[in-house]
N, C-alpha and C. Protein backbone atom coordinates (compact mmCIF):
# COMPACT_ATOMS: atom_id res chain seq x y z
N UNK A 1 6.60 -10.49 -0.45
CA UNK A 1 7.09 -11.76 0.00
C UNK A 1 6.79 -11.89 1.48
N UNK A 2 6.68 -13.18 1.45
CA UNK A 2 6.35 -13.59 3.13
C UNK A 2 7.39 -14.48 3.84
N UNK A 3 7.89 -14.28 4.73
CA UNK A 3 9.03 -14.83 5.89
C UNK A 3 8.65 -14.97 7.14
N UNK A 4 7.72 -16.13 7.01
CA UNK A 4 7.56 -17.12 8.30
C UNK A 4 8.90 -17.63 8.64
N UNK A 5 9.54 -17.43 10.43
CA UNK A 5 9.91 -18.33 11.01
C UNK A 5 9.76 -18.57 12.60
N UNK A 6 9.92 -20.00 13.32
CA UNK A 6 9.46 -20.24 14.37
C UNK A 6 11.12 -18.94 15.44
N UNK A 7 10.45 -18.14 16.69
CA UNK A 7 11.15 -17.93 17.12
C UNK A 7 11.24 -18.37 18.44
N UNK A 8 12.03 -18.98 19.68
CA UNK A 8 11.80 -19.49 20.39
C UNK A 8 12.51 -18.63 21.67
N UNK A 9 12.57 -17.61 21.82
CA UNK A 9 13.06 -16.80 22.25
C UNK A 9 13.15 -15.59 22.06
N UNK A 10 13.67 -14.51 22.72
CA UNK A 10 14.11 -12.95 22.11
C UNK A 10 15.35 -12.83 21.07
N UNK A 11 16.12 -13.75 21.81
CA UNK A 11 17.31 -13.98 20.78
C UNK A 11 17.50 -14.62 19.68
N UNK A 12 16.21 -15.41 19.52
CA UNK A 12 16.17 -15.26 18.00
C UNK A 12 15.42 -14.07 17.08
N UNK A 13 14.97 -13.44 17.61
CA UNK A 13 13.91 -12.39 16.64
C UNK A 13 15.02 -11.23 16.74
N UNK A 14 14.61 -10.23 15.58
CA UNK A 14 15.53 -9.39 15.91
C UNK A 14 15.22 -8.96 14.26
N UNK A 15 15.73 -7.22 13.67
CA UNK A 15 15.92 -7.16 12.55
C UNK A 15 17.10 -6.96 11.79
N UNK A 16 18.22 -7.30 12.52
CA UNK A 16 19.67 -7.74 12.50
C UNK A 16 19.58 -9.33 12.06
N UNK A 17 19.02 -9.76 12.40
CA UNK A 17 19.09 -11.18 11.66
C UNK A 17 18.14 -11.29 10.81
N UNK A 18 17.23 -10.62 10.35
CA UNK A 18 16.22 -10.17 9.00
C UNK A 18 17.02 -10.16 8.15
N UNK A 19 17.86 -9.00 8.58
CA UNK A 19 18.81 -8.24 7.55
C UNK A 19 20.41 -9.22 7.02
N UNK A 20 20.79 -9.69 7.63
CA UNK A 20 21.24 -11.00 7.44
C UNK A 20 21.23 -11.61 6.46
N UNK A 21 19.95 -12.14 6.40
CA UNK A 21 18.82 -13.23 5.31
C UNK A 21 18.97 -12.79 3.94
N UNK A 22 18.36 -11.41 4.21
CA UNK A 22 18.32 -10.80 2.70
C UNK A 22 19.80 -10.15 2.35
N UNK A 23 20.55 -9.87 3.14
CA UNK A 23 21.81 -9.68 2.22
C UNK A 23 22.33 -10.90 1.53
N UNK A 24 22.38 -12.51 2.16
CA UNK A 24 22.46 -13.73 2.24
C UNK A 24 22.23 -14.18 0.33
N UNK A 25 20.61 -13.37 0.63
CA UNK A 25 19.89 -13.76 -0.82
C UNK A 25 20.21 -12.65 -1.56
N UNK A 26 21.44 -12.13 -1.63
CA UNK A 26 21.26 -10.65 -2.52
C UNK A 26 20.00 -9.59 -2.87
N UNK A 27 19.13 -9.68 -1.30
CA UNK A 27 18.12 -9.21 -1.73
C UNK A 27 17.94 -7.53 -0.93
N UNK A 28 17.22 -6.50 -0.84
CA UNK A 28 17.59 -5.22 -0.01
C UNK A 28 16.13 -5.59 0.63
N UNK A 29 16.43 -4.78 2.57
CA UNK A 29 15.40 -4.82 3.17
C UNK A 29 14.86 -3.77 3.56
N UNK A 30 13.40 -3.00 2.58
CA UNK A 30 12.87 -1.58 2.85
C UNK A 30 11.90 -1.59 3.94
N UNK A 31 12.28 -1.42 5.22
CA UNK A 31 11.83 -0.95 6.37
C UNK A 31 10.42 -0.34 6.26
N UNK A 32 9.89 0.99 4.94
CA UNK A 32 9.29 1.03 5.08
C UNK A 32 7.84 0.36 4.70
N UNK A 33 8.27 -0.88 4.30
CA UNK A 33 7.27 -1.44 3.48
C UNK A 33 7.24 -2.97 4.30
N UNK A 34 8.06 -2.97 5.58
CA UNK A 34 8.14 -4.38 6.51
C UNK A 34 7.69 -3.98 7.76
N UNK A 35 6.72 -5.04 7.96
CA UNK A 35 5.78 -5.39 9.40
C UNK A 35 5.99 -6.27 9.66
N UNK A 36 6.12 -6.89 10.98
CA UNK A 36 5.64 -8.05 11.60
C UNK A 36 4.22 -8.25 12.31
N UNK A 37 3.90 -9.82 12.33
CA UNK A 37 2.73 -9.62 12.71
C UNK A 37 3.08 -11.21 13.78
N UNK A 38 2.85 -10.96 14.81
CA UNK A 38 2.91 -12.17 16.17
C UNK A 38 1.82 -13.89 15.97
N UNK A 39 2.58 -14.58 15.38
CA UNK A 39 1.19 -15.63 15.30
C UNK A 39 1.65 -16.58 16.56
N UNK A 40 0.71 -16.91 17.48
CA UNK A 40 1.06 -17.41 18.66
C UNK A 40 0.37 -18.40 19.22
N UNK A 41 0.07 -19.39 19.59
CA UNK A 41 -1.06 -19.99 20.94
C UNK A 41 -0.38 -20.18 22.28
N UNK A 42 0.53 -19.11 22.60
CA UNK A 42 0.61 -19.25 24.18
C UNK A 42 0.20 -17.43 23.88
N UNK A 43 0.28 -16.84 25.50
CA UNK A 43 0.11 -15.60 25.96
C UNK A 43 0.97 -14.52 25.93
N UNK A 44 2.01 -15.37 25.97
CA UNK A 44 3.99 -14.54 25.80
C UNK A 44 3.64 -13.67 24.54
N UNK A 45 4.58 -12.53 24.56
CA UNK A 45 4.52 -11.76 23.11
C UNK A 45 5.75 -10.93 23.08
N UNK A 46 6.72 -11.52 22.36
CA UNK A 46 8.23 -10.72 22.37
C UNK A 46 8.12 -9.50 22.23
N UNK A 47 8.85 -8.50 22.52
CA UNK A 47 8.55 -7.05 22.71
C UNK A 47 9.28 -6.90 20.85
N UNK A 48 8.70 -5.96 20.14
CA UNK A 48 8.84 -5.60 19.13
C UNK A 48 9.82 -5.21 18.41
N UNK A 49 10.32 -5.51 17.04
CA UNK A 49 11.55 -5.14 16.77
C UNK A 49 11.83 -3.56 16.42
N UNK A 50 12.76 -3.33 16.75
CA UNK A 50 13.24 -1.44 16.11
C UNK A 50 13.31 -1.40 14.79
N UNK A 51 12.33 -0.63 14.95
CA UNK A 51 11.93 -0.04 13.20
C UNK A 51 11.05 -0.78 12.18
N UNK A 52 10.64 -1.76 12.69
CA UNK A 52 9.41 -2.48 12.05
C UNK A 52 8.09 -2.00 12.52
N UNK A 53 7.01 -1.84 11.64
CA UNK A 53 5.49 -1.80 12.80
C UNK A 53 5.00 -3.30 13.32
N UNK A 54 4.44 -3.52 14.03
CA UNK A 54 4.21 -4.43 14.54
C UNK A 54 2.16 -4.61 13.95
N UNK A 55 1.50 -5.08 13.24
CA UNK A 55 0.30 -5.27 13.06
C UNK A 55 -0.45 -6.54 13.85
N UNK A 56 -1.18 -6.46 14.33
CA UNK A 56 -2.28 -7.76 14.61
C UNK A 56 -3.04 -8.48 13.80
């Protein structure tokens, strides 16, 4: 599954509010099988969440 959303800040990203979502949807979130990946057109790049990999 894929979970696009716009973040407009640091304080919205986070994997405390991932985790949130999917308890929300009765769903479990396996860390080792979740990446993020940065889609952007400015230069900014939020520093990465704990315990996710981060891919390009």
């Amino acid at each position: 599954m894929t979970v696009s959303a716009p973040v407009k800040d640091n304080y919205d990203s986070g994997v405390g509010n991932i985790e949130k979502w999917t308890e929300s949807k009765r769903m479990t979130l396996n860390l080792a099988k979740t990446w993020e990946m940065i889609v952007s057109g400015k230069s900014a790049n939020p520093p990465p969440m704990a315990g996710i990999e981060r891919k390009t």
